[in-house]
N, C-alpha and C. Protein backbone atom coordinates (compact mmCIF):
# COMPACT_ATOMS: atom_id res chain seq x y z
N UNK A 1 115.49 76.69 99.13
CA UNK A 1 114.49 77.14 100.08
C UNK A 1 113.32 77.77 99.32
N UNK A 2 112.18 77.31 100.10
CA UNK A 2 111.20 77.81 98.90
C UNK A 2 110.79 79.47 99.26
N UNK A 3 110.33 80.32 98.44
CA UNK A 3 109.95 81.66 98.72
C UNK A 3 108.60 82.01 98.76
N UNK A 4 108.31 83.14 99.60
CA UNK A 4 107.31 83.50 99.34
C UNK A 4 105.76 83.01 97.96
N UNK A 5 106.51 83.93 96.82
CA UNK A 5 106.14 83.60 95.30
C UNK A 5 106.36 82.24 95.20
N UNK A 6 107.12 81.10 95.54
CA UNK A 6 106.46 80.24 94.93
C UNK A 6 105.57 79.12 95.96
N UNK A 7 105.08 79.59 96.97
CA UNK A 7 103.71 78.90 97.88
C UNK A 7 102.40 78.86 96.93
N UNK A 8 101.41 78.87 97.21
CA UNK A 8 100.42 78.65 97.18
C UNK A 8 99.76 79.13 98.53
N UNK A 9 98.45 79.81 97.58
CA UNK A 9 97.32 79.84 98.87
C UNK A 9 96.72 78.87 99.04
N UNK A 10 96.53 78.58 100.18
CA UNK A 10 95.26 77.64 100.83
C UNK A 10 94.14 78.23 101.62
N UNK A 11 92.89 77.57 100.89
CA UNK A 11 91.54 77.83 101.47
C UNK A 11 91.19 78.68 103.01
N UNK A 12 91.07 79.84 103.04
CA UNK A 12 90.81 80.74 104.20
C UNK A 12 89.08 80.62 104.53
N UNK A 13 88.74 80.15 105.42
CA UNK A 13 87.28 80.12 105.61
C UNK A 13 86.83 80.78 106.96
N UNK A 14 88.15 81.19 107.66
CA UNK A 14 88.44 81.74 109.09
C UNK A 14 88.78 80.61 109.92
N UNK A 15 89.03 80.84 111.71
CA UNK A 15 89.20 80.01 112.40
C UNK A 15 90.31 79.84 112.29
N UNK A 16 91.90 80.67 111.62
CA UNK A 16 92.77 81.02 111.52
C UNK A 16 92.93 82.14 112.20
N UNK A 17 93.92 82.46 113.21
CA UNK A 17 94.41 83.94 113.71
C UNK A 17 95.31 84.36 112.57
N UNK A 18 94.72 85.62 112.44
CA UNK A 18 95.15 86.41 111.63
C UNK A 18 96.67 86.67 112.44
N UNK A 19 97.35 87.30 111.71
CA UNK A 19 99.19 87.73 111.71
C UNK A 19 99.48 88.87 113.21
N UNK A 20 99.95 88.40 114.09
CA UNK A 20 100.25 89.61 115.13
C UNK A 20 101.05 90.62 114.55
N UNK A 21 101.53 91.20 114.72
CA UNK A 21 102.06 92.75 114.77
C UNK A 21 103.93 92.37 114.59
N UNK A 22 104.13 91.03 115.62
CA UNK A 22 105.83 90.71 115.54
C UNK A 22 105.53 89.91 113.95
N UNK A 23 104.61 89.02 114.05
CA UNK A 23 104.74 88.07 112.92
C UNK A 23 104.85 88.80 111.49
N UNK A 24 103.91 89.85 111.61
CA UNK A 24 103.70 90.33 110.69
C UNK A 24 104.77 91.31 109.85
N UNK A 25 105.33 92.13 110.89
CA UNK A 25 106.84 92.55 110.74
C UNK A 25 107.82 91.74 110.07
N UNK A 26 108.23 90.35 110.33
CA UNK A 26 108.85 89.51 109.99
C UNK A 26 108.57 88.79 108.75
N UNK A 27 107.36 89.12 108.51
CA UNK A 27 106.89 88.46 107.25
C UNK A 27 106.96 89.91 105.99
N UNK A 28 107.06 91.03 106.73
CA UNK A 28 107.30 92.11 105.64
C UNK A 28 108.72 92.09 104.89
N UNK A 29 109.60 91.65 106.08
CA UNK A 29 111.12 91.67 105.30
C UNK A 29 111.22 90.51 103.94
N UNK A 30 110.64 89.81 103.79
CA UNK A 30 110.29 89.18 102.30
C UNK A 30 109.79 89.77 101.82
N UNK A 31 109.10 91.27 101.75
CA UNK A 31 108.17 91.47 100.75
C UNK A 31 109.22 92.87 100.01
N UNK A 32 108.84 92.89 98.80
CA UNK A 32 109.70 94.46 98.11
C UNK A 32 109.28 95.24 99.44
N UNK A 33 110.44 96.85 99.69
CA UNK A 33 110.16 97.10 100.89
C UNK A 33 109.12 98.38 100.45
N UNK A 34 108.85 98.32 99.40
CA UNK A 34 107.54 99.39 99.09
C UNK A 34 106.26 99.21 100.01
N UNK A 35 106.02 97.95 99.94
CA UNK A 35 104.61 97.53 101.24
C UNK A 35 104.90 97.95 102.36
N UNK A 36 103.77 98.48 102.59
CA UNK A 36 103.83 99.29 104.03
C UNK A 36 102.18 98.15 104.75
N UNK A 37 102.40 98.00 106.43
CA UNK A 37 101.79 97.59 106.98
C UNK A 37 100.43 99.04 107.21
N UNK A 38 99.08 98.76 107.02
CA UNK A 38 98.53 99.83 107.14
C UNK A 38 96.82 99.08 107.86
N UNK A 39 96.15 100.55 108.45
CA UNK A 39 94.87 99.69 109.35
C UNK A 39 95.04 99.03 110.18
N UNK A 40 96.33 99.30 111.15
CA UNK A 40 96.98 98.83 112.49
C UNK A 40 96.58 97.44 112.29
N UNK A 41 97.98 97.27 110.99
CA UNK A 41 98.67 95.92 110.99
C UNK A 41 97.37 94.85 110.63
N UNK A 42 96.32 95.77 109.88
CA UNK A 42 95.51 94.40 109.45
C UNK A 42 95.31 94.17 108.07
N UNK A 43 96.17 94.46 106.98
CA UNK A 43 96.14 95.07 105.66
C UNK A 43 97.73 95.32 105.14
N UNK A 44 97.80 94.93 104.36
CA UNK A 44 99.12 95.34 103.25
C UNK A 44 98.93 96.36 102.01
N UNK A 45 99.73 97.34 102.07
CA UNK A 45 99.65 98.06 100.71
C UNK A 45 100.89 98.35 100.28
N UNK A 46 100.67 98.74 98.67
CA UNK A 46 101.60 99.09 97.78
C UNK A 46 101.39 100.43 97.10
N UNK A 47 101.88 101.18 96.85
CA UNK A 47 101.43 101.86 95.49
C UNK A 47 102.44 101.77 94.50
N UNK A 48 101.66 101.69 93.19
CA UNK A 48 102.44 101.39 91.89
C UNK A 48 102.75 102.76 91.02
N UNK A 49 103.81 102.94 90.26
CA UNK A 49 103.57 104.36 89.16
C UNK A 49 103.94 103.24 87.65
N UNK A 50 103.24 103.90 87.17
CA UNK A 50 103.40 103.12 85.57
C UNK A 50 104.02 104.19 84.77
N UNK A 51 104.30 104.37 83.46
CA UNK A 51 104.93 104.91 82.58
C UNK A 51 103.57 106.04 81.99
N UNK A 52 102.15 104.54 81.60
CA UNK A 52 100.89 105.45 80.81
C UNK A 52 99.93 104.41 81.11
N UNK A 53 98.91 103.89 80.72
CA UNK A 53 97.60 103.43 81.16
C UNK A 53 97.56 101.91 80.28
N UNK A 54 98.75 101.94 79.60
CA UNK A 54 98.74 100.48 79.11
C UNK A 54 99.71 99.54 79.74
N UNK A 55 100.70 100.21 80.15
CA UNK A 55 101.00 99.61 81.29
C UNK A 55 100.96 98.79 82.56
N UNK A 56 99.65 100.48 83.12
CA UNK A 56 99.52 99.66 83.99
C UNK A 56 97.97 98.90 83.99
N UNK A 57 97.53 98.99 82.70
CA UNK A 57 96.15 97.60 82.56
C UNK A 57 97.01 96.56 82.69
N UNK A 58 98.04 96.36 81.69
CA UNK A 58 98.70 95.32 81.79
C UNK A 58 98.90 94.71 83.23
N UNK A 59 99.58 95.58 83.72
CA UNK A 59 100.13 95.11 85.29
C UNK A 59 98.91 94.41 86.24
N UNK A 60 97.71 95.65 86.17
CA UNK A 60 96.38 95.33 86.31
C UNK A 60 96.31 94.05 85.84
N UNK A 61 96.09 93.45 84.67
CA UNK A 61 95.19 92.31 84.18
C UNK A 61 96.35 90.72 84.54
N UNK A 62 97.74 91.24 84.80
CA UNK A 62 98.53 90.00 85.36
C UNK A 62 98.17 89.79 86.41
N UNK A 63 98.06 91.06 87.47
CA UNK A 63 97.48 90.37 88.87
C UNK A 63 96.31 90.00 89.09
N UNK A 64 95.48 90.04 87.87
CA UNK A 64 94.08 90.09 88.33
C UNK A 64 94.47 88.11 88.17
N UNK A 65 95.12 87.75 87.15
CA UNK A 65 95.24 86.38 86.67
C UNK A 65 95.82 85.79 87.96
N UNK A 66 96.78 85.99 88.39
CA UNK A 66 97.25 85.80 89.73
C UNK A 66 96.39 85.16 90.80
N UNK A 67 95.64 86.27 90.72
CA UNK A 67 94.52 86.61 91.95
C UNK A 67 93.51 85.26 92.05
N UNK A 68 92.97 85.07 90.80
CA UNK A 68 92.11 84.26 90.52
C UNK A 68 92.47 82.92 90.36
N UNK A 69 94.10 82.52 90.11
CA UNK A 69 94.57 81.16 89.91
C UNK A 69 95.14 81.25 91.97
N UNK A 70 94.93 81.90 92.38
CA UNK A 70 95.43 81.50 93.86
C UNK A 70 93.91 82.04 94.25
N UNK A 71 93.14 82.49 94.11
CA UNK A 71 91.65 82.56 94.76
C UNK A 71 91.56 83.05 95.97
N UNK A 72 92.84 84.30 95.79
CA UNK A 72 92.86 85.94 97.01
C UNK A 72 93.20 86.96 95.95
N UNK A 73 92.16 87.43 96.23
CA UNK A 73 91.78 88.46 95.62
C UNK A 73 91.67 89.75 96.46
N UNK A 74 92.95 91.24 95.74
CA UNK A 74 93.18 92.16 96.24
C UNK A 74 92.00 93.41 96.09
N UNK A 75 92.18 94.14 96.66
CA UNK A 75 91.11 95.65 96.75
C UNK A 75 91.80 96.53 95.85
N UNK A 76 91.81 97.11 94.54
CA UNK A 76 92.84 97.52 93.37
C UNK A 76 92.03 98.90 93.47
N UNK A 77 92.61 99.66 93.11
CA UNK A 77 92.68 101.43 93.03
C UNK A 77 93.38 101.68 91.70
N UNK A 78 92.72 102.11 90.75
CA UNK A 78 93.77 102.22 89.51
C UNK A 78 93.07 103.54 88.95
N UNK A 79 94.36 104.02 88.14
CA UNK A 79 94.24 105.10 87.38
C UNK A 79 94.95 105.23 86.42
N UNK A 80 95.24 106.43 85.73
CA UNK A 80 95.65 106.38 84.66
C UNK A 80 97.34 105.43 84.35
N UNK A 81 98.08 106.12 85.24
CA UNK A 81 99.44 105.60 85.60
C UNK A 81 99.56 104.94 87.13
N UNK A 82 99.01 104.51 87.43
CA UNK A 82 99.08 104.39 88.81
C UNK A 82 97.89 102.98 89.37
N UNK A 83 98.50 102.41 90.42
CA UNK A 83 97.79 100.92 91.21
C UNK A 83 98.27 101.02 92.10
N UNK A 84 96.77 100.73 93.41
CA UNK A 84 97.16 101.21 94.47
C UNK A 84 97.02 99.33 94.79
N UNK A 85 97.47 98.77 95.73
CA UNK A 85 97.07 97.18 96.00
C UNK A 85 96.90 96.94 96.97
N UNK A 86 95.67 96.69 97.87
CA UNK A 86 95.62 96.52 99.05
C UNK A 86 95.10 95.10 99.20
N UNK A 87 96.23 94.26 100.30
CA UNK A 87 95.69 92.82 100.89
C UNK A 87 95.24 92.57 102.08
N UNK A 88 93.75 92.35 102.65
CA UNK A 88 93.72 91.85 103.77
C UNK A 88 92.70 90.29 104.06
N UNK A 89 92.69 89.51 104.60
CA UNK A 89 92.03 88.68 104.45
C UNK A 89 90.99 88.69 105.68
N UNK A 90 89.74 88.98 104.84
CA UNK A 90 88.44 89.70 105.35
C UNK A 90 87.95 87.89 106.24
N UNK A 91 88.18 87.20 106.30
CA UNK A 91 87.37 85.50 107.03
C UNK A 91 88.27 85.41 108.28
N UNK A 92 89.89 86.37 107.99
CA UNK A 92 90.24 85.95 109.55
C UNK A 92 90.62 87.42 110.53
N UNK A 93 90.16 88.48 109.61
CA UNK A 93 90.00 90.08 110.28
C UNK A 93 91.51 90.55 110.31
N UNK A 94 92.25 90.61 108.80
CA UNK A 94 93.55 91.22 109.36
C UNK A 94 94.55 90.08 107.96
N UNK A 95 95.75 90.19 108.68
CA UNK A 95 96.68 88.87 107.93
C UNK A 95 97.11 87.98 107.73
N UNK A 96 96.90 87.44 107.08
CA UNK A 96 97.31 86.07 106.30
C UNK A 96 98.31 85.59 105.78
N UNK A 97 98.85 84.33 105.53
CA UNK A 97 99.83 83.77 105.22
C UNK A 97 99.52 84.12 103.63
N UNK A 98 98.35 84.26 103.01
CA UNK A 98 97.57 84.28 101.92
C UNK A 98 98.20 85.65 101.26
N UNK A 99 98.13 86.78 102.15
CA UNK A 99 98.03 88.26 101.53
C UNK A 99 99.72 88.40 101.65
N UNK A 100 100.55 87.54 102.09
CA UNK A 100 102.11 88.39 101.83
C UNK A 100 102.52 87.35 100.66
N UNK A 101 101.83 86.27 100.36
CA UNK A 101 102.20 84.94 99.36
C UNK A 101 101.70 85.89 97.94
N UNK A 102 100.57 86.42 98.06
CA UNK A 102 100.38 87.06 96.74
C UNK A 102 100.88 88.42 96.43
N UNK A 103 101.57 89.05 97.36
CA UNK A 103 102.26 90.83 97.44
C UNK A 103 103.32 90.23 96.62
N UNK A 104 103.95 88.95 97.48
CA UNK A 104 105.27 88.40 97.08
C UNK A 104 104.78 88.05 95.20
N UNK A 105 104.09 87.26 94.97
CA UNK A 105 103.38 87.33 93.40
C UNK A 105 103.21 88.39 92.75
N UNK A 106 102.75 89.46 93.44
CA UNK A 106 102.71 90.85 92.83
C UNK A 106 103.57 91.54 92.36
N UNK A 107 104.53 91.35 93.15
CA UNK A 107 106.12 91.58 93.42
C UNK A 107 106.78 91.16 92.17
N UNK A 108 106.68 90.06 92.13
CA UNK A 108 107.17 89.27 90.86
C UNK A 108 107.11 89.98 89.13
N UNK A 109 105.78 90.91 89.31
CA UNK A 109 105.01 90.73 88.02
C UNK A 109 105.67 92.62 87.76
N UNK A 110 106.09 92.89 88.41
CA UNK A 110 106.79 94.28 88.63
C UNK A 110 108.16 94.66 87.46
């Protein structure tokens, strides 16, 4: 059965309904249960703790690779030890099949 991590995104240009509130629930139980639904269910977040700041560039610069070979690209908050990751897909106002396919990628790189 295939998972999350290994889909692919496909082209969001809108004209897609974004994720209801049941769907979206159901699509969280695949994700690590650190993601929390946030911005009444139109947005995914994480927060990360790293060890020290090379870490988490590292962690930083895998998802950024991620991001850019699937072409969804997250809202990143970083600091010294710490990445905050927020997904929402801004063309259909809310969630995407797009933003739990790359949490699930994110997930991976953990």
């Amino acid at each position: 059965m295939e998972t999350l991590k290994d889909r692919k995104c496909a082209p969001c240009e809108g004209g897609v309904r974004p994720h209801d509130s049941t769907s979206a629930a159901g699509m969280m139980k695949l994700l690590h249960p650190d993601w929390r639904l946030v911005e009444d269910g139109k947005a995914l977040r994480r927060d990360l703790k790293f060890a020290d700041f090379w870490r988490t560039m590292s962690f930083v610069n895998a998802l950024a690779h991620v991001a850019n070979t699937e072409d969804h690209h997250p809202d990143l908050e970083i600091g010294y030890n710490y990445c905050r990751i927020r997904f929402s897909t801004h063309a259909v106002g809310g969630l995407s099949d797009n933003d739990f396919i790359c949490a699930a990628k994110a997930d991976g790189l953990v």
